[in-house]
Structures are given as structure tokens and as C-alpha cells.
C-alpha atoms as a PDB file:
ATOM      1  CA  UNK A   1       0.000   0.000   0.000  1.00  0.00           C
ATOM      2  CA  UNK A   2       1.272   3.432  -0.572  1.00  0.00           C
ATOM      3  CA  UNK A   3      -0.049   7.177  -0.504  1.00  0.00           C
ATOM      4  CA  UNK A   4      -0.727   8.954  -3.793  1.00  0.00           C
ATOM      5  CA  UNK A   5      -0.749  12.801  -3.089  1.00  0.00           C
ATOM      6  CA  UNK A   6      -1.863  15.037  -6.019  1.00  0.00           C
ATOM      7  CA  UNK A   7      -2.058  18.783  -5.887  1.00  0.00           C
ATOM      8  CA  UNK A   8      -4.316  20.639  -8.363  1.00  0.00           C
ATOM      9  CA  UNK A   9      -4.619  24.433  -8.469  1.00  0.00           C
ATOM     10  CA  UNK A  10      -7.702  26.120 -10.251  1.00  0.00           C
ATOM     11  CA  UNK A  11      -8.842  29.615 -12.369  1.00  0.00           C
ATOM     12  CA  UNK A  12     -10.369  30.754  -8.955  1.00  0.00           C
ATOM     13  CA  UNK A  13     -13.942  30.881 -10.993  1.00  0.00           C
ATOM     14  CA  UNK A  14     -13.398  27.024 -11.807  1.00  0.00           C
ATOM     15  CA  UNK A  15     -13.903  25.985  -8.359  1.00  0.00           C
ATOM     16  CA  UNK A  16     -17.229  25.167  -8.397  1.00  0.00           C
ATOM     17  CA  UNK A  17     -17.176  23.568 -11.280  1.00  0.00           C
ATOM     18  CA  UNK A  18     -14.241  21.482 -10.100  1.00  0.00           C
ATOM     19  CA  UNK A  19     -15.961  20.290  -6.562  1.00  0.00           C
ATOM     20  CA  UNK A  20     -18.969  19.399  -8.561  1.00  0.00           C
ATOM     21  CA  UNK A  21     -17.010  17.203 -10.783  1.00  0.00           C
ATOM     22  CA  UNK A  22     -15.577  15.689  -7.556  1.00  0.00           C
ATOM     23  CA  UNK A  23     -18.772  15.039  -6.121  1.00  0.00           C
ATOM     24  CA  UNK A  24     -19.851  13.128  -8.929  1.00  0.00           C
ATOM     25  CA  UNK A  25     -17.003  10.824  -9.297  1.00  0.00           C
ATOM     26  CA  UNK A  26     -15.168  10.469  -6.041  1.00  0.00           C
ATOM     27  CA  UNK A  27     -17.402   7.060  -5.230  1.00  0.00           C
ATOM     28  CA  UNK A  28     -16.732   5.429  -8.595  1.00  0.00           C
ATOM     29  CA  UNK A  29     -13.096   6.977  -7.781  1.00  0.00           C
ATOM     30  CA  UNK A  30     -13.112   5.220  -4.433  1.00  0.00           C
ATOM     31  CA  UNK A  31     -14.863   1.778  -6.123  1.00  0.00           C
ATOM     32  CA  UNK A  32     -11.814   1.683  -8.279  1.00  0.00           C
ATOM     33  CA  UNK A  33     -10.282  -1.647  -7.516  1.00  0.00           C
ATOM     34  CA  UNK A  34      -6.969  -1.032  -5.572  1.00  0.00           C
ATOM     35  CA  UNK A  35      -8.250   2.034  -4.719  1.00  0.00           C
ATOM     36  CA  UNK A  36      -8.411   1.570  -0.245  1.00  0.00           C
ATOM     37  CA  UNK A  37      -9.252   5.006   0.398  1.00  0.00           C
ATOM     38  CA  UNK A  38      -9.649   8.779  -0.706  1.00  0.00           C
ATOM     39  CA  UNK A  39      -9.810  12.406   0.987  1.00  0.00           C
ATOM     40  CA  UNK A  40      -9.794  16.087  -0.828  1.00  0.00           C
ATOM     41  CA  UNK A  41      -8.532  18.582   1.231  1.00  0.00           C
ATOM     42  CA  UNK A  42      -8.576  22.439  -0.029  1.00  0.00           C
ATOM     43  CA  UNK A  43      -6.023  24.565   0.860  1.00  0.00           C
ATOM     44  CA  UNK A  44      -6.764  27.432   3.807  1.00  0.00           C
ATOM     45  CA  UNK A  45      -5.062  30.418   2.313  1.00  0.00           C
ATOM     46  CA  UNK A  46      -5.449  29.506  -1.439  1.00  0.00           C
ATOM     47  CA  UNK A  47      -9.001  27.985  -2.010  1.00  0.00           C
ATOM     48  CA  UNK A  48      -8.755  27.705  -5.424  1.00  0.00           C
ATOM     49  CA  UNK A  49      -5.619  24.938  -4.376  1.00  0.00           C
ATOM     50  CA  UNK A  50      -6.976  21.410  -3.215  1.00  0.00           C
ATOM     51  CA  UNK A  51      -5.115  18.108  -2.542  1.00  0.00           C
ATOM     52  CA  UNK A  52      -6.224  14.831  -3.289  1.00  0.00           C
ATOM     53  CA  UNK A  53      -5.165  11.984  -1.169  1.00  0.00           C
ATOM     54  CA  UNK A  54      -5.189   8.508  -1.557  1.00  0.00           C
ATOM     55  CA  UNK A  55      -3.802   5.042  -0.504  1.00  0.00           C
ATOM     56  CA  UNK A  56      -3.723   2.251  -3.595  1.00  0.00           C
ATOM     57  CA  UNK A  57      -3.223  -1.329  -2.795  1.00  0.00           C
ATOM     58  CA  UNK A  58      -0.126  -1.495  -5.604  1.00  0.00           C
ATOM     59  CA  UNK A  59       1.335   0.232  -7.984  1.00  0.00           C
ATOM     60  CA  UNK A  60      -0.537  -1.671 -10.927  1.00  0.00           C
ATOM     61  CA  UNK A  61      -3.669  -0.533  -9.711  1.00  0.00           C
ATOM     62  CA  UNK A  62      -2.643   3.056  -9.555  1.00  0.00           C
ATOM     63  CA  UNK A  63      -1.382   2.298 -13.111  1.00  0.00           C
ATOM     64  CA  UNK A  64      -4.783   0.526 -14.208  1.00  0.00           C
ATOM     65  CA  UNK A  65      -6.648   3.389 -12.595  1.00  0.00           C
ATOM     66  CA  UNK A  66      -4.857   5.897 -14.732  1.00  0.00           C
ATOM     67  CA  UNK A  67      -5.454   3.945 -17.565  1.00  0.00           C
ATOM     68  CA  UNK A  68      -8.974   3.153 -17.168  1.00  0.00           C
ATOM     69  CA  UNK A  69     -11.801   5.368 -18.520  1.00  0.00           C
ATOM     70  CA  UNK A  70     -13.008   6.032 -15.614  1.00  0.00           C
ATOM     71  CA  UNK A  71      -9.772   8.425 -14.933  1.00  0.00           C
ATOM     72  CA  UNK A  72      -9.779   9.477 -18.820  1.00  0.00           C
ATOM     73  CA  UNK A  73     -13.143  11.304 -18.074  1.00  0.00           C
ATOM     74  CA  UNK A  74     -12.339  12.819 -15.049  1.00  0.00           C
ATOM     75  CA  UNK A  75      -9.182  13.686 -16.307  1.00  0.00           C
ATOM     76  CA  UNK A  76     -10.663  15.536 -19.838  1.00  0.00           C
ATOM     77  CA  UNK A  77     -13.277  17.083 -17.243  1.00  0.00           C
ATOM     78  CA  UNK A  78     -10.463  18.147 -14.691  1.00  0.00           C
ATOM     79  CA  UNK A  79      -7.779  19.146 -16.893  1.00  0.00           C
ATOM     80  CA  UNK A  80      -9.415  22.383 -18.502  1.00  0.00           C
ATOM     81  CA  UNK A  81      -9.850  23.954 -15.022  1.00  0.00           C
ATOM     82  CA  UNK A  82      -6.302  24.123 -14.359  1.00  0.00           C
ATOM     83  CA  UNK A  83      -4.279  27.404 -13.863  1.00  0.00           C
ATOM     84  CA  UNK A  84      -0.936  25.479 -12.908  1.00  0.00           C
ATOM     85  CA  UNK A  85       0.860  22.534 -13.763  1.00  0.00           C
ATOM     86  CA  UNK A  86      -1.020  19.923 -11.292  1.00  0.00           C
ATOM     87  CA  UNK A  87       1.692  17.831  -9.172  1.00  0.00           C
ATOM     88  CA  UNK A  88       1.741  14.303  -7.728  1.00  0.00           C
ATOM     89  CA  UNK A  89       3.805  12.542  -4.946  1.00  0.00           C
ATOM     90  CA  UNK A  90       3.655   8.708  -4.682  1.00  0.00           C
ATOM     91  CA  UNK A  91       5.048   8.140  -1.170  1.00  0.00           C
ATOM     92  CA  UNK A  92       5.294   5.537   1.341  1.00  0.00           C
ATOM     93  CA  UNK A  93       3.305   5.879   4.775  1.00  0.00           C
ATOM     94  CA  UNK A  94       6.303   5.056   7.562  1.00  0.00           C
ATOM     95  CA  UNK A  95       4.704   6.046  10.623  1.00  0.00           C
ATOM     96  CA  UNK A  96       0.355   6.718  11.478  1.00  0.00           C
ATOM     97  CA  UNK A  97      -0.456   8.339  14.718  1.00  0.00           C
ATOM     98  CA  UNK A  98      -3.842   8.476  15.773  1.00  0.00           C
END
């Protein structure tokens, strides 16, 4: 299992459109086999900045995701919205503290 981290900045009057989007695939986003969990967080002092976070099983199923058509729609809906280059992490989770 690792953590896939993905920040996405917006045209401030794409924001709306953007969180709709979400809202109407982050279950079939979250269904995605491999897929073991999945949080959007917006930023405080930028709100046209959010950060998607999830945990995938393996890599292959982060690969088969991002391959899929699933992530080819969201993607051709998502990518217009954009005002920066978005930017991904895949890291490893070393230490959880609840």
C-alpha cells in the first residue's frame, strides 16, 4: 500500500465547477479496484488549491486506474480547469499516529 498525493490548483472561478465534478465521481473513484481510500482537502489560504489523497493497494492498480476510462473522463473534465501545472507525490506511509 502506498499514498498517492496530487495537488491541483484552479482559475479561482473554476472551483465550483471542479468540486462538482468531484462530487460526482469520487465514489466510482473510491470503487476503483486497488483504490483503499480517498480524501480532498482544499487549501486554507489559497481555495482555489486542493489536494487529493489517496492510498492504492499497488502500484498496478494506480497504473490501471490511470489507464482506465473512468480516470480518462475525469481527467478531460479536470484538466481544462487548471491554472498550474497539477503535481503528484507517490510516497510511502512510515509512521500513522492516531
Amino acid at each position: 500500500m502506498f499514498v498517492r498525493i496530487v495537488k491541483m490548483s484552479f482559475a479561482p472561478s473554476k472551483t465550483d465547477e471542479f468540486l462538482a465534478n468531484f462530487e460526482n465521481v469520487k465514489d466510482k473513484i473510491r470503487a476503483f479496484e486497488g483504490c483503499e481510500f480517498l480524501e480532498l482537502y482544499r487549501d486554507k489560504n489559497q481555495p482555489n488549491i486542493f489536494f487529493t489523497y489517496s492510498y492504492w493497494a499497488t502500484d498496478d492498480c494506480l497504473e490501471t486506474y490511470r489507464n482506465s476510462e473512468l480516470f480518462k473522463n475525469v481527467w478531460a473534465q479536470t484538466k481544462p480547469l487548471f491554472n498550474d501545472k497539477p503535481q503528484a507525490w507517490s510516497v510511502d506511509k512510515l509512521h500513522s499516529l492516531n
